[in-house]
Protein backbone atom coordinates (compact mmCIF):
# COMPACT_ATOMS: atom_id res chain seq x y z
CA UNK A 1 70.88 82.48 69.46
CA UNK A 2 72.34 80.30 72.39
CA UNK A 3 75.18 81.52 74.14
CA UNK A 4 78.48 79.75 73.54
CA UNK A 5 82.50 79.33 73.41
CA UNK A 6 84.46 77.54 71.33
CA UNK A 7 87.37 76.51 73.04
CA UNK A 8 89.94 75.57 70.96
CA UNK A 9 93.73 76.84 70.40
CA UNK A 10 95.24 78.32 67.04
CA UNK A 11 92.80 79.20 64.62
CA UNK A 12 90.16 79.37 67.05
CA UNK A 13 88.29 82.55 65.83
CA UNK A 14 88.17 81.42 62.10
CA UNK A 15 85.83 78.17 63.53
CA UNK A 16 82.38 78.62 64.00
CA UNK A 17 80.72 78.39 67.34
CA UNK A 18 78.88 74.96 67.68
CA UNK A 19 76.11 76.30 68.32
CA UNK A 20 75.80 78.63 65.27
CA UNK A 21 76.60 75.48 62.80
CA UNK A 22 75.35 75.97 59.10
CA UNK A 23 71.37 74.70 58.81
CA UNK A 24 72.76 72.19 56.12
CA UNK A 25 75.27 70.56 58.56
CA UNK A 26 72.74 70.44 61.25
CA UNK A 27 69.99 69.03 58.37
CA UNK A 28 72.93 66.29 57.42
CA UNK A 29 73.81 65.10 61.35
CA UNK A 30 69.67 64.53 62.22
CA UNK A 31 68.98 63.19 58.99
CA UNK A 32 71.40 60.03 60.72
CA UNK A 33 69.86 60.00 63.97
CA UNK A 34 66.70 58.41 65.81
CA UNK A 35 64.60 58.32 68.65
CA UNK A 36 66.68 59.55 72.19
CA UNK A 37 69.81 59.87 70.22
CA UNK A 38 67.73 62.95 67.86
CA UNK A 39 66.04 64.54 71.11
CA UNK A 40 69.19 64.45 73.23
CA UNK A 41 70.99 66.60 69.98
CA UNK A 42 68.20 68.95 70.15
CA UNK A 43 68.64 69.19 73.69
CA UNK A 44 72.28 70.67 73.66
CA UNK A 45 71.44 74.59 72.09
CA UNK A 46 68.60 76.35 71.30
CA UNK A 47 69.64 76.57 68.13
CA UNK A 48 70.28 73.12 67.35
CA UNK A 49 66.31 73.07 68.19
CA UNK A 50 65.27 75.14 65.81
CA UNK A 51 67.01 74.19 62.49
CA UNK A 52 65.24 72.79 59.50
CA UNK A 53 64.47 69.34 59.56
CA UNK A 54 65.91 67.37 56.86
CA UNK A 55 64.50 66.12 53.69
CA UNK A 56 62.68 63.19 53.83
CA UNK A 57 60.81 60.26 52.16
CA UNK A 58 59.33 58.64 54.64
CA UNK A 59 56.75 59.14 57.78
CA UNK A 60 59.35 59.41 60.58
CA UNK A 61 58.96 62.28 63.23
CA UNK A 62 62.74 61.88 63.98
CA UNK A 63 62.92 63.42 60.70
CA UNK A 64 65.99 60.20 59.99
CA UNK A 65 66.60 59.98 56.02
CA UNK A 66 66.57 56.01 55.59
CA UNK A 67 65.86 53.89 52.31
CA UNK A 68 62.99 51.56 54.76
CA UNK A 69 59.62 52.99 55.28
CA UNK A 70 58.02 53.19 58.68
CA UNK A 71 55.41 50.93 59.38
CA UNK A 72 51.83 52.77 60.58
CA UNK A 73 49.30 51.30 62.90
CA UNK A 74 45.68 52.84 63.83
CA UNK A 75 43.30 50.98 65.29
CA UNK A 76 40.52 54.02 64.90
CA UNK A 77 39.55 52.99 68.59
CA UNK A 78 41.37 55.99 70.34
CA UNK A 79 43.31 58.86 68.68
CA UNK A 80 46.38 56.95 69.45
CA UNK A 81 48.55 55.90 66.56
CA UNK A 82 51.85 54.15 66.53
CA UNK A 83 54.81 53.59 63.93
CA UNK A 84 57.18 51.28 63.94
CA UNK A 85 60.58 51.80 62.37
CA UNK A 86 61.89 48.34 61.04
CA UNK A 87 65.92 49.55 60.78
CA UNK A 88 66.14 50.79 64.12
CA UNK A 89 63.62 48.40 65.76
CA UNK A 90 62.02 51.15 67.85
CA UNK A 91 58.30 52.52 67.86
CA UNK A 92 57.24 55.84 68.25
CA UNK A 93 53.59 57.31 68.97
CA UNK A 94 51.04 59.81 67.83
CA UNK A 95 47.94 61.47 68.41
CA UNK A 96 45.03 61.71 66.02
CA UNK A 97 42.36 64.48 66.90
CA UNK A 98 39.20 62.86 69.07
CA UNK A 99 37.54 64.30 65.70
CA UNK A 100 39.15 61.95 63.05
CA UNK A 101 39.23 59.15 65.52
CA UNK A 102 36.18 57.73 62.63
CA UNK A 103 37.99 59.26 59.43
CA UNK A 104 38.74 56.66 57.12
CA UNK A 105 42.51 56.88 55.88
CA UNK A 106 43.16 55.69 52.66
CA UNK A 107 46.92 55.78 51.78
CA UNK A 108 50.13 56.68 53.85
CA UNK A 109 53.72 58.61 52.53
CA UNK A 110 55.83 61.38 53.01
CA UNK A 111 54.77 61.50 56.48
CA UNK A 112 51.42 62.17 55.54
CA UNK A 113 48.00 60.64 55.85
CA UNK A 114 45.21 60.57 52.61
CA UNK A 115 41.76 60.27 55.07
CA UNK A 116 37.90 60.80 54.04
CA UNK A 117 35.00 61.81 56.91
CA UNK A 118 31.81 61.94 55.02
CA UNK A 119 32.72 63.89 52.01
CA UNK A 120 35.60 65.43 52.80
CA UNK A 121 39.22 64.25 51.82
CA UNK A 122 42.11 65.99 53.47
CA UNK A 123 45.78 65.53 54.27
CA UNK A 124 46.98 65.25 57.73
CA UNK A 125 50.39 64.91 58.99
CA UNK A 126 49.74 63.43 62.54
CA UNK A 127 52.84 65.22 63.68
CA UNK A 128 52.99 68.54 62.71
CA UNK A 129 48.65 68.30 63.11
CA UNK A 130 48.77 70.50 59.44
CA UNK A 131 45.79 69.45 57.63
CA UNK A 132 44.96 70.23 54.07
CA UNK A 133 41.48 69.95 52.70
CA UNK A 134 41.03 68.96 48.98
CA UNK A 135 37.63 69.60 47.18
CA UNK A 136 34.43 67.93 48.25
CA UNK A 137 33.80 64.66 46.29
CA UNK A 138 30.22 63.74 45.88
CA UNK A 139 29.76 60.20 47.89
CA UNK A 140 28.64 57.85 45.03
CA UNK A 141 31.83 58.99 43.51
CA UNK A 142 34.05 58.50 46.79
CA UNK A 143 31.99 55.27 47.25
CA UNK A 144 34.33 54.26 43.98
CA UNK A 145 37.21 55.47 44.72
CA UNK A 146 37.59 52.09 46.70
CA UNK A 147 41.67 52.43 46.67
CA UNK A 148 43.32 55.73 46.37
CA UNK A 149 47.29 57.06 46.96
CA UNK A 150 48.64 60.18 45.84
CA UNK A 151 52.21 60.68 43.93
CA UNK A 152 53.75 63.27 46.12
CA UNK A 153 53.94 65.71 49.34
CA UNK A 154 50.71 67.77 49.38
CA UNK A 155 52.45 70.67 49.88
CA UNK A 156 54.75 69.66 46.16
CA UNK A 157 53.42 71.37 43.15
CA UNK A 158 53.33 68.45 41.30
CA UNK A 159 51.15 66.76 43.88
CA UNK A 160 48.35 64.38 42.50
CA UNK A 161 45.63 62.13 43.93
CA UNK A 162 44.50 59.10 42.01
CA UNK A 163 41.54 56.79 42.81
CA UNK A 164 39.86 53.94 40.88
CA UNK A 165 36.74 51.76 41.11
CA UNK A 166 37.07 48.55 38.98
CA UNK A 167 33.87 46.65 39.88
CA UNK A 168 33.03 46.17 36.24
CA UNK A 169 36.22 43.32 34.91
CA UNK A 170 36.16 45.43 31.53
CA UNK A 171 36.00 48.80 32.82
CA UNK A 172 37.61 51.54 35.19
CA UNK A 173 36.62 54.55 36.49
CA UNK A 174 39.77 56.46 37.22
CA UNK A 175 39.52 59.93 39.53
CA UNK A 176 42.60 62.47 39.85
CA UNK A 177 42.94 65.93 41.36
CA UNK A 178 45.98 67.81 40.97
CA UNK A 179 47.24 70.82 43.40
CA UNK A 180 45.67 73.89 43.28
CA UNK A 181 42.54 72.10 41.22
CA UNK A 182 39.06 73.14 42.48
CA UNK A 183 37.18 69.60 40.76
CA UNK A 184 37.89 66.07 40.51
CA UNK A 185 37.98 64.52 37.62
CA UNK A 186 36.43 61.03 36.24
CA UNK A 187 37.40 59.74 33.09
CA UNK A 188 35.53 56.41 32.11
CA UNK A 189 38.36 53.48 30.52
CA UNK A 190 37.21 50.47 28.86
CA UNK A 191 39.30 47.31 27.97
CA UNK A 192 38.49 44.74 26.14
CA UNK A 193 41.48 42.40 25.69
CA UNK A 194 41.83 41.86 29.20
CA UNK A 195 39.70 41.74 32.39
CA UNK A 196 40.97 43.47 35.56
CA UNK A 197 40.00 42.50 39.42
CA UNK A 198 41.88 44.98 41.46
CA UNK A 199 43.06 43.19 44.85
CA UNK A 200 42.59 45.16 48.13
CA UNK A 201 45.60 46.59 48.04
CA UNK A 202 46.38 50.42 47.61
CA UNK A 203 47.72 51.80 44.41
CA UNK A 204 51.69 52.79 44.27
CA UNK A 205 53.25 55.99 42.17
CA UNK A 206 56.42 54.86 40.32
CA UNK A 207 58.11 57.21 37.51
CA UNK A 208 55.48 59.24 36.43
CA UNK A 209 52.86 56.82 36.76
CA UNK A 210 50.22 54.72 39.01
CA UNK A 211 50.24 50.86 39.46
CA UNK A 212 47.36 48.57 40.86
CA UNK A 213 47.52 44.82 41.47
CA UNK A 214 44.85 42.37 39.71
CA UNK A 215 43.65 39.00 41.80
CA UNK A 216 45.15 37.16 38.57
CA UNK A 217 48.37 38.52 38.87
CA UNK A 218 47.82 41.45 36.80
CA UNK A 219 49.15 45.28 36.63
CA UNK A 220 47.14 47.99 35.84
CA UNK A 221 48.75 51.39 34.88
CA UNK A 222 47.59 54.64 35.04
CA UNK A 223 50.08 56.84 32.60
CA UNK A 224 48.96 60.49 33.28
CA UNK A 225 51.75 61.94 31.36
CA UNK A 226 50.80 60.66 27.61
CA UNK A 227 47.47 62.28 27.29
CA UNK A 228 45.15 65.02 28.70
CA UNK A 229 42.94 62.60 30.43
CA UNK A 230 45.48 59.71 31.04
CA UNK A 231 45.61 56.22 29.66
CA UNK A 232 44.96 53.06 31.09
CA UNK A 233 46.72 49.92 30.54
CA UNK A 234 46.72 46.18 31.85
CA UNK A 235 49.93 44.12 31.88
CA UNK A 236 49.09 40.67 32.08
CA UNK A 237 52.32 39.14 30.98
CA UNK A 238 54.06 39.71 34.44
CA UNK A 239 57.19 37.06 35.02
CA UNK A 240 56.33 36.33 38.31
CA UNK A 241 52.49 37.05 38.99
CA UNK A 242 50.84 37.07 42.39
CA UNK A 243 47.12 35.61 42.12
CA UNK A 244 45.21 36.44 45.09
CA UNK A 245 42.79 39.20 46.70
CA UNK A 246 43.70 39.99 50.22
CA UNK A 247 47.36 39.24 50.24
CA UNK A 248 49.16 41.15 47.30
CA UNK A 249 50.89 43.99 47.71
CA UNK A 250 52.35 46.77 45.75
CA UNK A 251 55.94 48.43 47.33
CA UNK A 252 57.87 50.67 45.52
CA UNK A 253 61.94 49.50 44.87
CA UNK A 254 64.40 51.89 44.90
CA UNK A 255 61.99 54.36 43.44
């Protein structure tokens, strides 16, 4: 612990040093600060540097709390990646391992990255550099999986991966894993009221379930919680439908 006074008159010995302030004080003042403002704090006691960062929802290695999502940019030229924090109006930088530099990412949250080389999905947090392999996935299988998210931290218990390949307008192919599972699983759906034409847009995870966007303006739902091997369901009656491929998009409101 860092060596410090407290200099203060009257009841003096009943405060704590700052430097010995409770991890959930410390947790609460970096959870409100960014970029030089968080490293000069750190900068002030050891001990300040080594306290917990703060929960978090969002990809920010300032470890701020904040309702907006960062944005993330990776051109998969270099292992430079940057992210740009639309509150503060600041951008920060990261480096990718030469290795992943051709690793394909397929969804971003929580400060963590979803990316595939060959067969091999894994989590990486470019900031921290912990990686977490999930099971091998045979490639005509991944070759489906066209858009894929996941519903919480990796390191959560309730953590889940979801993928689907909708190339048929009448059918889906939805694939999950859940933490701690050694397999993937595939479970064929079939519609027939409705035709589905997922847009290129990645899935979101909302209240217990996953959402995809159709080019017509349609939502498809992936309800794991009802049954074993989930149900699928298309909601074409949307108020204010979005019809097109490349630019619809899926964010998650006060969720």
């Amino acid at each position: 612990m860092a060596s410090c006074k407290f200099l203060a008159t009257g009841t003096a010995r009943s405060v704590r040093q700052w430097c010995d302030l409770p991890d959930d004080i410390l947790r609460r003042i970096l959870s409100l600060l960014f970029g030089r403002d968080f490293i000069r704090f750190l900068s002030v006691f050891r001990s300040w540097r080594s306290a917990p960062p703060p929960l978090r929802s969002i990809p920010n290695p300032y470890f701020r709390a904040s309702r907006y999502p960062s944005l993330f940019h990776f051109s998969g030229n270099s292992s430079e990646c940057q992210f740009y924090d639309p509150f503060y109006n600041g951008s920060y930088k990261a480096l990718i391992p030469d290795e992943l530099i051709d690793a394909r990412i397929y969804s971003s949250n929580y400060g963590w990255l979803l990316m595939c080389l060959g067969e091999q999905i894994f989590f990486f947090h470019p900031f921290t550099r912990q990686m977490i392999h999930l099971p091998v996935i045979n490639q005509p299988d991944l070759n489906r999986c066209g858009r894929m998210c996941f519903s919480s931290p990796p390191t959560s218990p309730d953590c889940m991966v979801f993928g689907i390949d909708d190339d048929y307008p009448e059918e889906c192919i939805v694939s999950t894993l859940h933490r701690g599972h050694s397999w993937w699983r595939h479970v064929f759906h079939q519609e027939y009221t409705a035709k589905f034409y997922s847009t290129q847009s990645n899935p979101v995870f909302h209240n217990g379930a996953f959402y995809c966007s159709d080019i017509d303006g349609k939502l498809g739902v992936y309800d794991n919680t009802k049954s074993e091997i989930g149900i699928w369901m298309i909601l074409d009656k949307l108020r204010f439908p979005c019809k097109s491929i490349q630019e619809t998009f899926l964010v998650v409101f006060d969720g």
